[in-house]
Protein backbone atom coordinates (compact mmCIF):
# COMPACT_ATOMS: atom_id res chain seq x y z
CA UNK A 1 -4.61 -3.96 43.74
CA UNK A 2 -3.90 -7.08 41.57
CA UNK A 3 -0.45 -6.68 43.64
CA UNK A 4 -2.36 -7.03 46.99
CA UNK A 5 -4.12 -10.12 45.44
CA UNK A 6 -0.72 -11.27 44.27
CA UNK A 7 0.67 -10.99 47.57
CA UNK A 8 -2.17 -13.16 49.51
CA UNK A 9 -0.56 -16.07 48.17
CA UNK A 10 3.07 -15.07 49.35
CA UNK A 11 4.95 -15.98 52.05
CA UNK A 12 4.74 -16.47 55.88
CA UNK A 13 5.33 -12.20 55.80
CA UNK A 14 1.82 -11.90 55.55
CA UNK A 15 0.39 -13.89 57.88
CA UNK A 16 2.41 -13.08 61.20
CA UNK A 17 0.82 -11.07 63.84
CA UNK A 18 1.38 -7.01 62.95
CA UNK A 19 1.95 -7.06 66.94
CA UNK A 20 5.12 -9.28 65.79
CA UNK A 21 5.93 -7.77 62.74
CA UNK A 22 9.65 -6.56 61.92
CA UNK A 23 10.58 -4.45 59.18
CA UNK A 24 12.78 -1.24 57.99
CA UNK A 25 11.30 1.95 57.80
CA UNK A 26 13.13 3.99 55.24
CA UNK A 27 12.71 7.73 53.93
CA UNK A 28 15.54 9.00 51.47
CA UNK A 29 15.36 12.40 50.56
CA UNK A 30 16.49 13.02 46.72
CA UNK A 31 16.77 15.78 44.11
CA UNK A 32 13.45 15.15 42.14
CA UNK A 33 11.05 12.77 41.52
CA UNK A 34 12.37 11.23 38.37
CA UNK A 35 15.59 8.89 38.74
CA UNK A 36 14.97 7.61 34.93
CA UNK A 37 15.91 11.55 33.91
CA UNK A 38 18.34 11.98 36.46
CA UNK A 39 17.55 12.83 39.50
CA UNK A 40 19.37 11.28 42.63
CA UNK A 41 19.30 10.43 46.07
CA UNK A 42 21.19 12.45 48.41
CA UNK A 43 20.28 10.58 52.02
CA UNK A 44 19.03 7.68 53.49
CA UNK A 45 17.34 7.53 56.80
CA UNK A 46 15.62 4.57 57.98
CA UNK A 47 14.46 2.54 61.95
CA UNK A 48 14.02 -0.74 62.36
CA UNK A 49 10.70 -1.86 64.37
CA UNK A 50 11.43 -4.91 66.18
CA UNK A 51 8.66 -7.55 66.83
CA UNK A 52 5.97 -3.82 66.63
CA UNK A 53 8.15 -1.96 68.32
CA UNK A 54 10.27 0.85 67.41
CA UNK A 55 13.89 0.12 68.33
CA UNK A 56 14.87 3.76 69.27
CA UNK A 57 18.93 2.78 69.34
CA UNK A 58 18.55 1.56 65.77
CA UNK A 59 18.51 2.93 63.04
CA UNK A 60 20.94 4.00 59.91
CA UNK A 61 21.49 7.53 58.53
CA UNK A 62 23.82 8.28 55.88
CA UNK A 63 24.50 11.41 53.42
CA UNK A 64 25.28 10.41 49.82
CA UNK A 65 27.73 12.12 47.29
CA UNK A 66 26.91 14.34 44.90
CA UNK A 67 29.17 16.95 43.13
CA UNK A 68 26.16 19.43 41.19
CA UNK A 69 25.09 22.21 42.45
CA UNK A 70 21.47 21.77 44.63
CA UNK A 71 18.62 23.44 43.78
CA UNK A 72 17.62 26.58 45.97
CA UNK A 73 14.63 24.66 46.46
CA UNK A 74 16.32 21.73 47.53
CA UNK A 75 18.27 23.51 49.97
CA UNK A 76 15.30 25.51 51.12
CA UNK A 77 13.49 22.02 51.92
CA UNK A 78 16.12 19.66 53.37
CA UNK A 79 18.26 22.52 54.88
CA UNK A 80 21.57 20.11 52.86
CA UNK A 81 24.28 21.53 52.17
CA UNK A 82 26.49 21.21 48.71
CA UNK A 83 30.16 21.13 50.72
CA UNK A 84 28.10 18.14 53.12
CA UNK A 85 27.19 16.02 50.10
CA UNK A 86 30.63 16.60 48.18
CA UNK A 87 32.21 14.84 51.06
CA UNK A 88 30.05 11.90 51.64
CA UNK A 89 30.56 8.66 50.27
CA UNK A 90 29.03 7.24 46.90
CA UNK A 91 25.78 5.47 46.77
CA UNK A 92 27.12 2.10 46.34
CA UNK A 93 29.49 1.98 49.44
CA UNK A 94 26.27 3.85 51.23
CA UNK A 95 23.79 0.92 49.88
CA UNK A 96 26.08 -1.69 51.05
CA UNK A 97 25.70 -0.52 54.47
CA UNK A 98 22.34 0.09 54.26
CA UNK A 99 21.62 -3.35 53.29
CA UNK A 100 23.59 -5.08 55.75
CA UNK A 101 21.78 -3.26 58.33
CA UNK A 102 18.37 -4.19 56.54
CA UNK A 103 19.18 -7.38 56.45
CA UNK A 104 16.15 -9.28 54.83
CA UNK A 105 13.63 -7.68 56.57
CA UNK A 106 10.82 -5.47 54.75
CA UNK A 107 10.65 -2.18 54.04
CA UNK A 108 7.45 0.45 55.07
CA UNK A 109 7.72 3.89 54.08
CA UNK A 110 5.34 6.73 53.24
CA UNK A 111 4.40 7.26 49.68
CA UNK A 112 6.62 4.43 49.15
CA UNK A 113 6.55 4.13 45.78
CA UNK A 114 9.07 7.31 45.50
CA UNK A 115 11.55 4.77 47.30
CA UNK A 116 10.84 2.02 45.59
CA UNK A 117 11.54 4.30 42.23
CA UNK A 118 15.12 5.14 43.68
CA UNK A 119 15.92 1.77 44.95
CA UNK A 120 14.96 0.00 41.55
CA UNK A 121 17.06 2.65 39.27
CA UNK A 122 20.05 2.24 42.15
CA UNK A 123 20.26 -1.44 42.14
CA UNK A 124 19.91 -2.53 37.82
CA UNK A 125 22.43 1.29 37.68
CA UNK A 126 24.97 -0.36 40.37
CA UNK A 127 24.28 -4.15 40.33
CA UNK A 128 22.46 -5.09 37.37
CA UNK A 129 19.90 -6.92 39.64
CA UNK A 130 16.26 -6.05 40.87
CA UNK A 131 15.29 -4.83 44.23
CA UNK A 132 13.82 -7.23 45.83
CA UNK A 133 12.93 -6.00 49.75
CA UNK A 134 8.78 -6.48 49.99
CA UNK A 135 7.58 -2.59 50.60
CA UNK A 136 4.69 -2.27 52.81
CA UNK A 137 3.13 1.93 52.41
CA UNK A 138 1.42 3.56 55.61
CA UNK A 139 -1.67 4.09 52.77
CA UNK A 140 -2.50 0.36 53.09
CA UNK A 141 -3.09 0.59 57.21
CA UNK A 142 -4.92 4.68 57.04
CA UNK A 143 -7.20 4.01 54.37
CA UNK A 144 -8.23 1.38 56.35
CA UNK A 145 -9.11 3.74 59.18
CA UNK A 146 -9.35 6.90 57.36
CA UNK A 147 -10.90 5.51 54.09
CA UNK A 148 -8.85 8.63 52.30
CA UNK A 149 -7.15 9.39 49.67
CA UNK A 150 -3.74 7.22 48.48
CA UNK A 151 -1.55 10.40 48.84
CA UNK A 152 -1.74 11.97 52.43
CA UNK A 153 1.22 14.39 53.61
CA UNK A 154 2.78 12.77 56.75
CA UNK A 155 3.31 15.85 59.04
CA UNK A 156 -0.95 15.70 58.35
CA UNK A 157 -1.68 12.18 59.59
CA UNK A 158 1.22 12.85 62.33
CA UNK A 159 -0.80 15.94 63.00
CA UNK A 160 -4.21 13.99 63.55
CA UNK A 161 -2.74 11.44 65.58
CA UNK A 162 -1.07 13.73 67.78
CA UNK A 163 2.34 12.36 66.81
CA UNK A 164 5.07 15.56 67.05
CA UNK A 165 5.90 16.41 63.96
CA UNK A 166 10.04 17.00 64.27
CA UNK A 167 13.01 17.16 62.09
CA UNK A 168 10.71 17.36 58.68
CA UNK A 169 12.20 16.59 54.81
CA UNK A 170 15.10 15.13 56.82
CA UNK A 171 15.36 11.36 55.80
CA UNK A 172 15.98 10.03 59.13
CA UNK A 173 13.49 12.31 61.30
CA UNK A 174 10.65 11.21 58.66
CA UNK A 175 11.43 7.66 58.90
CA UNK A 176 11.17 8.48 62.40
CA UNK A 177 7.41 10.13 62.09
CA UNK A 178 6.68 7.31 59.81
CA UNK A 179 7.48 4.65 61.87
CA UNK A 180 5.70 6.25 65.23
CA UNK A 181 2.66 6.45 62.36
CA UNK A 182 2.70 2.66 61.56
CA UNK A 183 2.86 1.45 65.27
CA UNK A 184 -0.06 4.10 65.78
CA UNK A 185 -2.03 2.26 62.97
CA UNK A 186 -1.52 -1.09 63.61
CA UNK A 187 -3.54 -0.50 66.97
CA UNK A 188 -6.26 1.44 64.85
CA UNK A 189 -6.34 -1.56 62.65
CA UNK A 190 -6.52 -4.07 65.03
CA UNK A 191 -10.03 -2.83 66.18
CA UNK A 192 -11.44 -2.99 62.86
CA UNK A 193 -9.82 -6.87 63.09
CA UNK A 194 -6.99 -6.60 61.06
CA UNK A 195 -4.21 -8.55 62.84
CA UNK A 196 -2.04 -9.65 60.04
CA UNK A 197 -0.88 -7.63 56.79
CA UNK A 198 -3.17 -10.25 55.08
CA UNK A 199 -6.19 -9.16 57.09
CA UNK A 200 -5.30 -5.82 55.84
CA UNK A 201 -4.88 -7.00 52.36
CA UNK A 202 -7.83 -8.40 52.81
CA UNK A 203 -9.79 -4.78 53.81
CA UNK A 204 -8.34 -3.36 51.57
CA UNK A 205 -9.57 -5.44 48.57
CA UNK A 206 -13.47 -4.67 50.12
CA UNK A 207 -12.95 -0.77 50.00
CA UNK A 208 -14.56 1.29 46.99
């Protein structure tokens, strides 16, 4: 929260019409949960929505390289394969990509701050700099609506909003689901008369 109140006095981001609003929606899908002890990210998958829309033609998938042996559950989850991820390229020539197709825009994602995790420990590991991209999570426009807890599965909220759930624990179909999730939001929000991510913000401070 004292990161919502921090952001209030931020830039123009904040303050432009969520109907107008572009940003990156990202998912990666990665080994564990821990990059600090080791744990890696083996795709990126992310959809840029234009001005609130979802630019269908857009978006950026890539496989990442990595030479251990998955776990079975792993596997079992992503449906990845070990000979696939030997062959793809490293994370830093996959992150320079990625970022020139970000560009400067922000980032939304679901549970976010499992990407946020990855894309901190990638950038000091590779660049010795911080990540930087603003990160906006689906929690902050659902709890709005929903009032429920932080940590929501998507293929649930997809489920309630009678949003297809397709191509699951793949990063690029669930940056998919999440983006179709945000644009579904930001119309849910608007009735409650949020029309900026600082009218959000703004909720957001009010709930219990």
């Amino acid at each position: 929260m004292r990161q919502l109140q921090k952001d209030l006095n931020q830039d123009r981001l904040i303050q432009t019409s969520l109907n107008q609003m572009s940003a990156v929606v990202v998912d990666i899908e990665t080994t564990g949960f821990s990059p600090d002890n080791g744990d890696q990210i083996l795709s990126i998958g992310a959809v840029k929505i234009l001005n609130g829309r979802i630019d269908h033609d857009n978006y950026f998938y890539s496989l990442i390289q990595y030479e251990k042996d998955l776990a079975s559950s792993i596997k079992h989850l992503t449906g990845l394969k070990e000979e696939e991820l030997k062959n793809a390229p490293p994370l830093a020539d996959v992150l320079m990509d990625f970022l020139k197709y970000t560009e400067s825009l922000p980032f939304i994602a679901h549970h976010s701050n499992h990407e946020k995790r990855f894309f901190q420990h990638a950038f000091w590991q590779l660049y010795r700099t911080s990540f930087k991209h603003r990160v906006f999570d689906t929690s902050f426009l659902y709890r709005i609506i929903d009032t429920v807890e932080h940590s929501v599965r998507l293929e649930t909220l997809c489920e309630k909003n009678q949003i297809e759930v397709k191509h699951r624990h793949h990063a690029l179909g669930d940056a998919m689901l999440t983006a179709k999730l945000w644009v579904c939001y930001v119309e849910k929000v608007k009735e409650k008369g949020c029309f900026t991510m600082q009218d959000v913000y703004e909720k957001l401070a009010k709930l219990p």
